[in-house]
PDB file of N, CA and C in Angstrom:
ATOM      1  N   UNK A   1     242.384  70.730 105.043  1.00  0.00           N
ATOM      2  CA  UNK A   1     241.492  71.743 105.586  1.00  0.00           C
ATOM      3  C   UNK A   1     241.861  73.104 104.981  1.00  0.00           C
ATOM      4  N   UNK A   2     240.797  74.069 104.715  1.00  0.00           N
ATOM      5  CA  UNK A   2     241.160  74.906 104.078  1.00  0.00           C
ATOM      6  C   UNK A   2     241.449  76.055 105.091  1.00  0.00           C
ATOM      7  N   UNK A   3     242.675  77.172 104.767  1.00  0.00           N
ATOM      8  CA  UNK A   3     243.093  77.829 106.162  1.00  0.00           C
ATOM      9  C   UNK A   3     241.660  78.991 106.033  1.00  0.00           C
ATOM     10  N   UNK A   4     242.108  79.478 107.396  1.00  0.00           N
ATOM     11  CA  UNK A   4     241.456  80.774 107.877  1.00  0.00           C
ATOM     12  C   UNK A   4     241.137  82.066 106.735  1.00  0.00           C
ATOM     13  N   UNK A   5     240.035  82.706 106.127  1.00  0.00           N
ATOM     14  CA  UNK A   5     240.671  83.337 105.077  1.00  0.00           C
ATOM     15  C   UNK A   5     241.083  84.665 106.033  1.00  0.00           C
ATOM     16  N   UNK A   6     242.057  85.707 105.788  1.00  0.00           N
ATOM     17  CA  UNK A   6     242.804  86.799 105.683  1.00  0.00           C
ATOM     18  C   UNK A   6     241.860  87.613 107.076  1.00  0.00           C
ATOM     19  N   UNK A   7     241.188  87.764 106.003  1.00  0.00           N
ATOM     20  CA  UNK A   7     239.863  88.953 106.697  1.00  0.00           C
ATOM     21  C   UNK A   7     239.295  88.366 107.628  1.00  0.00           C
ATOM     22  N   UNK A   8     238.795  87.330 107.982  1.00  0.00           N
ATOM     23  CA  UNK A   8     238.083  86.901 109.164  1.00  0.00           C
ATOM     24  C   UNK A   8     238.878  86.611 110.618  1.00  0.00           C
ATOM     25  N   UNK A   9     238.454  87.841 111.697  1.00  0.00           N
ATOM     26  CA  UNK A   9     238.996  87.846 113.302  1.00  0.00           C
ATOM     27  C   UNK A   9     238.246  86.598 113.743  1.00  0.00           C
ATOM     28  N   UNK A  10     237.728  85.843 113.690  1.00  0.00           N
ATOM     29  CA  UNK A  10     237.078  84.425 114.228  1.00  0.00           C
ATOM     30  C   UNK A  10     235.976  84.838 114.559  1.00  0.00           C
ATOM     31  N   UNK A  11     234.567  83.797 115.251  1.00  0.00           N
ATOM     32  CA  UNK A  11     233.628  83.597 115.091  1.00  0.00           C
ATOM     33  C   UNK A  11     233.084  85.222 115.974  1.00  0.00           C
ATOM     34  N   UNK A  12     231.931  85.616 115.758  1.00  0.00           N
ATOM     35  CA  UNK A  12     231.111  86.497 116.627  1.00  0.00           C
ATOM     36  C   UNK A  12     229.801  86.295 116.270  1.00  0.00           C
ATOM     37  N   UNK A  13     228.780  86.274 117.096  1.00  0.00           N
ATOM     38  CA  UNK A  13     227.759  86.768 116.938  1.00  0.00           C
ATOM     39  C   UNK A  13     227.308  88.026 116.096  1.00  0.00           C
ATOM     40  N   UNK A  14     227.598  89.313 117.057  1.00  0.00           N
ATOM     41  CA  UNK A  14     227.733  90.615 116.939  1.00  0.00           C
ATOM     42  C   UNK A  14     228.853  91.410 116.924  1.00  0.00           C
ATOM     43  N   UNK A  15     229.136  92.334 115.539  1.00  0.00           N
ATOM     44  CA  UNK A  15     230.777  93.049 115.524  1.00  0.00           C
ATOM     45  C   UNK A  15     231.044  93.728 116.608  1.00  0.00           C
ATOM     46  N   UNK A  16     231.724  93.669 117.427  1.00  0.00           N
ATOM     47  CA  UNK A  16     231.810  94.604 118.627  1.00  0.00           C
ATOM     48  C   UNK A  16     233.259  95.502 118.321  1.00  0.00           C
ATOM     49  N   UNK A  17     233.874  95.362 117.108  1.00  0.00           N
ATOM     50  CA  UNK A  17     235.304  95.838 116.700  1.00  0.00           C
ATOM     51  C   UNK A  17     235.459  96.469 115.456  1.00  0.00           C
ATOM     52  N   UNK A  18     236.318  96.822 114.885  1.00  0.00           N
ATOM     53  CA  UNK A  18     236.431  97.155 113.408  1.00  0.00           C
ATOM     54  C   UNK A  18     236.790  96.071 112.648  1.00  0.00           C
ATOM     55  N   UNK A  19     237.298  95.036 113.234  1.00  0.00           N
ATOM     56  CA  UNK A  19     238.239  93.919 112.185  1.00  0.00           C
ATOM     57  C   UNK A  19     236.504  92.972 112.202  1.00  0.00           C
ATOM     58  N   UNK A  20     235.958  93.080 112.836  1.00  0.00           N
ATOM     59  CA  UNK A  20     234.519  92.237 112.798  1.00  0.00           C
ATOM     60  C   UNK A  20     233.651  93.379 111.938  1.00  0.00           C
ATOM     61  N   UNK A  21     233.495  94.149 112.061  1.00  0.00           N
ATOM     62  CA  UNK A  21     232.678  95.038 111.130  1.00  0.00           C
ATOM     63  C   UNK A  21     233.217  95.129 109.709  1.00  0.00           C
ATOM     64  N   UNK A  22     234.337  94.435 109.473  1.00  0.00           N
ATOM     65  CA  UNK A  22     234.874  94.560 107.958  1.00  0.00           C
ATOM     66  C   UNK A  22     234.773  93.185 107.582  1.00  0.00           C
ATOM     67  N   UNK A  23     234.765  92.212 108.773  1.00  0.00           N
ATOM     68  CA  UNK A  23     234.272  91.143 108.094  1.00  0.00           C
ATOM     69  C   UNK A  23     233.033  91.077 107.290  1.00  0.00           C
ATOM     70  N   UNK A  24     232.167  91.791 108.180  1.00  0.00           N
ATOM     71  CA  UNK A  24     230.664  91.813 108.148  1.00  0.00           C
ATOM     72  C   UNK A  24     230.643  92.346 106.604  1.00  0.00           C
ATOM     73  N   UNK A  25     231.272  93.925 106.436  1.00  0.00           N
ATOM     74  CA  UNK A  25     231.209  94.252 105.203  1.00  0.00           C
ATOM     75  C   UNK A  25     232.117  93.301 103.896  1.00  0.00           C
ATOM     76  N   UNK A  26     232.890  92.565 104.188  1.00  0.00           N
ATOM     77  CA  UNK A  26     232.973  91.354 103.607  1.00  0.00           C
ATOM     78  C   UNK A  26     232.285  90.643 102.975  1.00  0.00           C
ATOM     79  N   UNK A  27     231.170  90.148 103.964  1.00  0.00           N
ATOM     80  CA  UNK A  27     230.501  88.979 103.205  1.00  0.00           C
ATOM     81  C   UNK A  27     229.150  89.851 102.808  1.00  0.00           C
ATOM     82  N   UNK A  28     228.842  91.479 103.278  1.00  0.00           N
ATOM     83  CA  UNK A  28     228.380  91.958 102.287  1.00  0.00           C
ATOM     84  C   UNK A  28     228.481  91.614 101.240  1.00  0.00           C
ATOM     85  N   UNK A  29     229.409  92.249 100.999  1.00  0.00           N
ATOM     86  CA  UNK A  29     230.090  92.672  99.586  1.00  0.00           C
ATOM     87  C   UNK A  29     230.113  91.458  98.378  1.00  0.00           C
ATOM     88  N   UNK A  30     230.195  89.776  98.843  1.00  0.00           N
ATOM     89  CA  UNK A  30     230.005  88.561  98.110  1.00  0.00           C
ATOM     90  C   UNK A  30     228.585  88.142  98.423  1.00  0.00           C
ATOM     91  N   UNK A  31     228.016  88.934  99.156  1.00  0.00           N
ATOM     92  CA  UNK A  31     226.436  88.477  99.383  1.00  0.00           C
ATOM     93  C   UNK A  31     225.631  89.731  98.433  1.00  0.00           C
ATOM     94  N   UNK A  32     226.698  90.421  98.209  1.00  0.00           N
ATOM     95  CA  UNK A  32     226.115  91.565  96.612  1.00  0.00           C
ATOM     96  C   UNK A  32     224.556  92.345  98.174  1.00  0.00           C
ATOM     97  N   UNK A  33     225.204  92.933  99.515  1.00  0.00           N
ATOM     98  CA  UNK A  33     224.234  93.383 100.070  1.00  0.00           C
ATOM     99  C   UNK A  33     225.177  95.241  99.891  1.00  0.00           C
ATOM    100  N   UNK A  34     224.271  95.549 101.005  1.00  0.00           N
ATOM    101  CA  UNK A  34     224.458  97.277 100.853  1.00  0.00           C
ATOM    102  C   UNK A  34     225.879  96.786 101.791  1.00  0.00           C
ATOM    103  N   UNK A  35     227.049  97.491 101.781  1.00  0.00           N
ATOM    104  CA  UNK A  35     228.253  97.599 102.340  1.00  0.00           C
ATOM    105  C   UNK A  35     228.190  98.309 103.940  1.00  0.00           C
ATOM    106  N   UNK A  36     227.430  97.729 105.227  1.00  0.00           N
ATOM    107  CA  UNK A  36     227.582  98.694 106.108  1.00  0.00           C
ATOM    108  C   UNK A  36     228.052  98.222 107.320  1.00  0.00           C
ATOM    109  N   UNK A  37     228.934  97.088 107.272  1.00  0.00           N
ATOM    110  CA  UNK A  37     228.916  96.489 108.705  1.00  0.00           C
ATOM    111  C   UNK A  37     228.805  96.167 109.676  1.00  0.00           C
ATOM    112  N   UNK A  38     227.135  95.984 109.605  1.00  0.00           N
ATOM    113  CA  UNK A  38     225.941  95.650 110.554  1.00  0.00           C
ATOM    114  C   UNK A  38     225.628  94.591 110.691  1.00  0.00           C
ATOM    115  N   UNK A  39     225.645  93.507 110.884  1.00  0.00           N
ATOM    116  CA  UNK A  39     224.625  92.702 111.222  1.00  0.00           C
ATOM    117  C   UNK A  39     223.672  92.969 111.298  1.00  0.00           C
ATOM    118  N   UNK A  40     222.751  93.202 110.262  1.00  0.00           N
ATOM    119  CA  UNK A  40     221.727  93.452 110.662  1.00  0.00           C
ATOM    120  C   UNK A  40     220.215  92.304 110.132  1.00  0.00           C
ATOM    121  N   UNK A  41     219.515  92.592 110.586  1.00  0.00           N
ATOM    122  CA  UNK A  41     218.263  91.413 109.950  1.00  0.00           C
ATOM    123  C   UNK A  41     218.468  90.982 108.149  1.00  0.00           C
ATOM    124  N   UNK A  42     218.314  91.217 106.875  1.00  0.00           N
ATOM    125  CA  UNK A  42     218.845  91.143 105.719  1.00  0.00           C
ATOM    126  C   UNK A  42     219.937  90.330 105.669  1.00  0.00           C
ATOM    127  N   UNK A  43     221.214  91.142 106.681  1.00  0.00           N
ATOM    128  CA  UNK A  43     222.360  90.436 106.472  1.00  0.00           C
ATOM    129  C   UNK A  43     222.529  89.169 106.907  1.00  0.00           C
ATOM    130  N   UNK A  44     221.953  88.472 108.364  1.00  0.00           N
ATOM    131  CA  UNK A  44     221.808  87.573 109.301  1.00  0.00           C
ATOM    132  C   UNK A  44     221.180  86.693 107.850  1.00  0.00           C
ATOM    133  N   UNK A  45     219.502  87.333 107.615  1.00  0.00           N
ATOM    134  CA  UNK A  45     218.850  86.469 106.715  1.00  0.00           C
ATOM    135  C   UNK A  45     219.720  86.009 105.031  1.00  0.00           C
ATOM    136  N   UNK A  46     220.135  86.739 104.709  1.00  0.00           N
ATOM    137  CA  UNK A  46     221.282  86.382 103.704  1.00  0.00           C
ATOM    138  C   UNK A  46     222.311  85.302 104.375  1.00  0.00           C
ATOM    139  N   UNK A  47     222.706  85.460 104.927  1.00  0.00           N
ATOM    140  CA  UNK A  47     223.713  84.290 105.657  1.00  0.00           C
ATOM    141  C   UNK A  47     222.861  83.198 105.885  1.00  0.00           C
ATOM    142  N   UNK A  48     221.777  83.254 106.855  1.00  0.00           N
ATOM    143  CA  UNK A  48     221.192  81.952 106.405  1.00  0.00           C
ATOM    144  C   UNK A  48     221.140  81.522 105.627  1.00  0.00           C
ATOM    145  N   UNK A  49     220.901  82.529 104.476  1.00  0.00           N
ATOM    146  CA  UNK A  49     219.988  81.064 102.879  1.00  0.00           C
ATOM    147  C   UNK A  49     221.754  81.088 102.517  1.00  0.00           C
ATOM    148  N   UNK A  50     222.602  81.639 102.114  1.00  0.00           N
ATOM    149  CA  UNK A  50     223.488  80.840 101.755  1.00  0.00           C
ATOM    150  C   UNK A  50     224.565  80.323 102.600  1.00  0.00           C
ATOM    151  N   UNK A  51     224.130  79.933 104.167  1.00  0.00           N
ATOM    152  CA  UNK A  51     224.623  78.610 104.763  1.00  0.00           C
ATOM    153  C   UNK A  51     223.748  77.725 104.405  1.00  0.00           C
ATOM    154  N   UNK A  52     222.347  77.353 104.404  1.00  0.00           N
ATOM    155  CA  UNK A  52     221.882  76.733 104.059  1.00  0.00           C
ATOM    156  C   UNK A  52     221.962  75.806 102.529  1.00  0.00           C
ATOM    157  N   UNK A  53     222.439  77.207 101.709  1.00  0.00           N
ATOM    158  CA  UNK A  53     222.416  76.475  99.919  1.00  0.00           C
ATOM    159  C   UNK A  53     223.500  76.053  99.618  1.00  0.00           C
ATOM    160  N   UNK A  54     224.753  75.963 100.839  1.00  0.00           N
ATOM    161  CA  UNK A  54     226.017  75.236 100.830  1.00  0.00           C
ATOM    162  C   UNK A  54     226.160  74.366 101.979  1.00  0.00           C
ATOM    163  N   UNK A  55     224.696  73.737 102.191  1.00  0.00           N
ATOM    164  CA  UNK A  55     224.487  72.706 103.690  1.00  0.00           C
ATOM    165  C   UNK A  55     226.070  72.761 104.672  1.00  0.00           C
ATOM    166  N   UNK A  56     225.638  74.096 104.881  1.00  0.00           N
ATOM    167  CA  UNK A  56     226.513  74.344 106.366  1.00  0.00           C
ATOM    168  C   UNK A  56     225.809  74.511 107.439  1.00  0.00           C
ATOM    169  N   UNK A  57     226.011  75.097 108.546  1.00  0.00           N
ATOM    170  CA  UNK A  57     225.140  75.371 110.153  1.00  0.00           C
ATOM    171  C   UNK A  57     224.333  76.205 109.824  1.00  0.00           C
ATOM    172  N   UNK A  58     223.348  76.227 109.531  1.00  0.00           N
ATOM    173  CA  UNK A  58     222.431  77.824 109.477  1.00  0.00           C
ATOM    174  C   UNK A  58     222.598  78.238 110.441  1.00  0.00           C
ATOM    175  N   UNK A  59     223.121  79.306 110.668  1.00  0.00           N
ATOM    176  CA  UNK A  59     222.847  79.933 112.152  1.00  0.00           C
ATOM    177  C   UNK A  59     222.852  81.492 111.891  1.00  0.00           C
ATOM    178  N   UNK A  60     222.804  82.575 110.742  1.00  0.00           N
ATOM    179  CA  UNK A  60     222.907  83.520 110.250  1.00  0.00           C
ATOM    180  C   UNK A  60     223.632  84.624 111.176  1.00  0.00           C
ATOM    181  N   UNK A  61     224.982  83.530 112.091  1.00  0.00           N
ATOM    182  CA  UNK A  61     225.975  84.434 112.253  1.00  0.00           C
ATOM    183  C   UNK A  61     227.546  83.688 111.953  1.00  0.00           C
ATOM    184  N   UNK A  62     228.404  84.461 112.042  1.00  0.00           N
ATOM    185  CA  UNK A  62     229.929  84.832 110.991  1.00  0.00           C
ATOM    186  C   UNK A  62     230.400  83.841 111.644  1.00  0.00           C
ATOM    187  N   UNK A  63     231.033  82.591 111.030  1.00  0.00           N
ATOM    188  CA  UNK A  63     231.890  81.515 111.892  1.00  0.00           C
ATOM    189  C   UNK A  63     232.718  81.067 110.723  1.00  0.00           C
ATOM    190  N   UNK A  64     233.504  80.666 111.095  1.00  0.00           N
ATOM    191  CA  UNK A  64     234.468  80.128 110.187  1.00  0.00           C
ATOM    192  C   UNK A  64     234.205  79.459 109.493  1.00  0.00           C
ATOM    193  N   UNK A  65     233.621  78.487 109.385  1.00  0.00           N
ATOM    194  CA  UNK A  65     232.805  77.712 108.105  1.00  0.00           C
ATOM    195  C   UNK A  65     232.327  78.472 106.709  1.00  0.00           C
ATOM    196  N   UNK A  66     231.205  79.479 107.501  1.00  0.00           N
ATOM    197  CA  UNK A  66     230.850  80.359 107.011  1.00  0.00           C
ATOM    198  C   UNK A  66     232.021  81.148 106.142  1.00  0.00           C
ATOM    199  N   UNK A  67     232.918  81.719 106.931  1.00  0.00           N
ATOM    200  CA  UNK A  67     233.943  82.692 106.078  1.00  0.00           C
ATOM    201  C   UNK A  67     234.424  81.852 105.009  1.00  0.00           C
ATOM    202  N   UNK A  68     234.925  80.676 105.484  1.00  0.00           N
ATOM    203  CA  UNK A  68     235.754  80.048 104.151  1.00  0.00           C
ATOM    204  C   UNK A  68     235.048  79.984 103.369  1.00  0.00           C
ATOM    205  N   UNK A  69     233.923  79.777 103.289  1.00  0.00           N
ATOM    206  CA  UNK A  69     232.703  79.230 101.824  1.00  0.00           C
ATOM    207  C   UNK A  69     232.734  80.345 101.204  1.00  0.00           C
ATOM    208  N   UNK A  70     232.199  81.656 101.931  1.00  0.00           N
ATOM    209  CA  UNK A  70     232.332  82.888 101.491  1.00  0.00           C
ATOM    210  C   UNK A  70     233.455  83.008 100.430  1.00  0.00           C
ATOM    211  N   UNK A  71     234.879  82.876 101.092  1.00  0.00           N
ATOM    212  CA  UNK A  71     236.178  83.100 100.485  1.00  0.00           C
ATOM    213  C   UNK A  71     235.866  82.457  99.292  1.00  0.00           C
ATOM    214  N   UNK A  72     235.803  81.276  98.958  1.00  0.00           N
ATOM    215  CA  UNK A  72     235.568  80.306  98.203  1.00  0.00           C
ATOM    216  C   UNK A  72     234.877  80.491  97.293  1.00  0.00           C
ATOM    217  N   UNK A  73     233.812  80.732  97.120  1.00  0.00           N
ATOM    218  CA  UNK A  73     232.548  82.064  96.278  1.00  0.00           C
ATOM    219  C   UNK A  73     233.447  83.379  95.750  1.00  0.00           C
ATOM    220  N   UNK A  74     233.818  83.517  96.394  1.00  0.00           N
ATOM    221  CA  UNK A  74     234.524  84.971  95.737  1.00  0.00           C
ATOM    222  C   UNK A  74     234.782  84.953  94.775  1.00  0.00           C
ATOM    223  N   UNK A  75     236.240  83.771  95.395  1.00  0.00           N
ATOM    224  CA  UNK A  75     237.259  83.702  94.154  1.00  0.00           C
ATOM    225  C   UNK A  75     236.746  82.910  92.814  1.00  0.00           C
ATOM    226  N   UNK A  76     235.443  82.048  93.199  1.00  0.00           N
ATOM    227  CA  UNK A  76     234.833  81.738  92.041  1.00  0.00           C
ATOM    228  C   UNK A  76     234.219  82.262  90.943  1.00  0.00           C
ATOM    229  N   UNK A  77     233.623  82.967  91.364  1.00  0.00           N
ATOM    230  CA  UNK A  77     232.500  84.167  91.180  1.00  0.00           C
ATOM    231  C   UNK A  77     232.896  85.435  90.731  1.00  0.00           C
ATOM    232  N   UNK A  78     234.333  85.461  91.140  1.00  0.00           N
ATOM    233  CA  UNK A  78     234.573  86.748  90.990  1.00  0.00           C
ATOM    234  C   UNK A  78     234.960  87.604  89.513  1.00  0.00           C
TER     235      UNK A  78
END
């Protein structure tokens, strides 16, 4: 199993913190969106299509699944 990456405080819906709002700007930042740590509609909808284009949960919010793939992309991509 692949661990927890670094940056991700565990699952939320909505950032209610700073360590969740940097996640958020996180997967901005590998989702190539504007950097603002919102959840916001764009960002949610970006998370869908790429949970979806790595048949994970669509659910276009931050869960651990989600983060690791993210992580995973990065370092590929990067």
């Amino acid at each position: 199993m692949t661990p927890k990456p670094d940056w991700f405080p565990g699952d939320f819906i909505y950032p209610a913190n700073e360590p969740q709002r940097e996640a958020v700007r996180h997967a901005q930042r590998v989702l190539r969106l504007a950097e603002t740590g919102d959840l916001d509609d764009l960002t949610r909808a970006s998370l869908r299509g790429f949970q979806g284009l790595f048949k994970l949960r669509v659910s276009g919010i931050m869960d651990l699944q989600t983060a690791t793939k993210l992580e995973e992309v990065r370092h590929q991509y990067a």
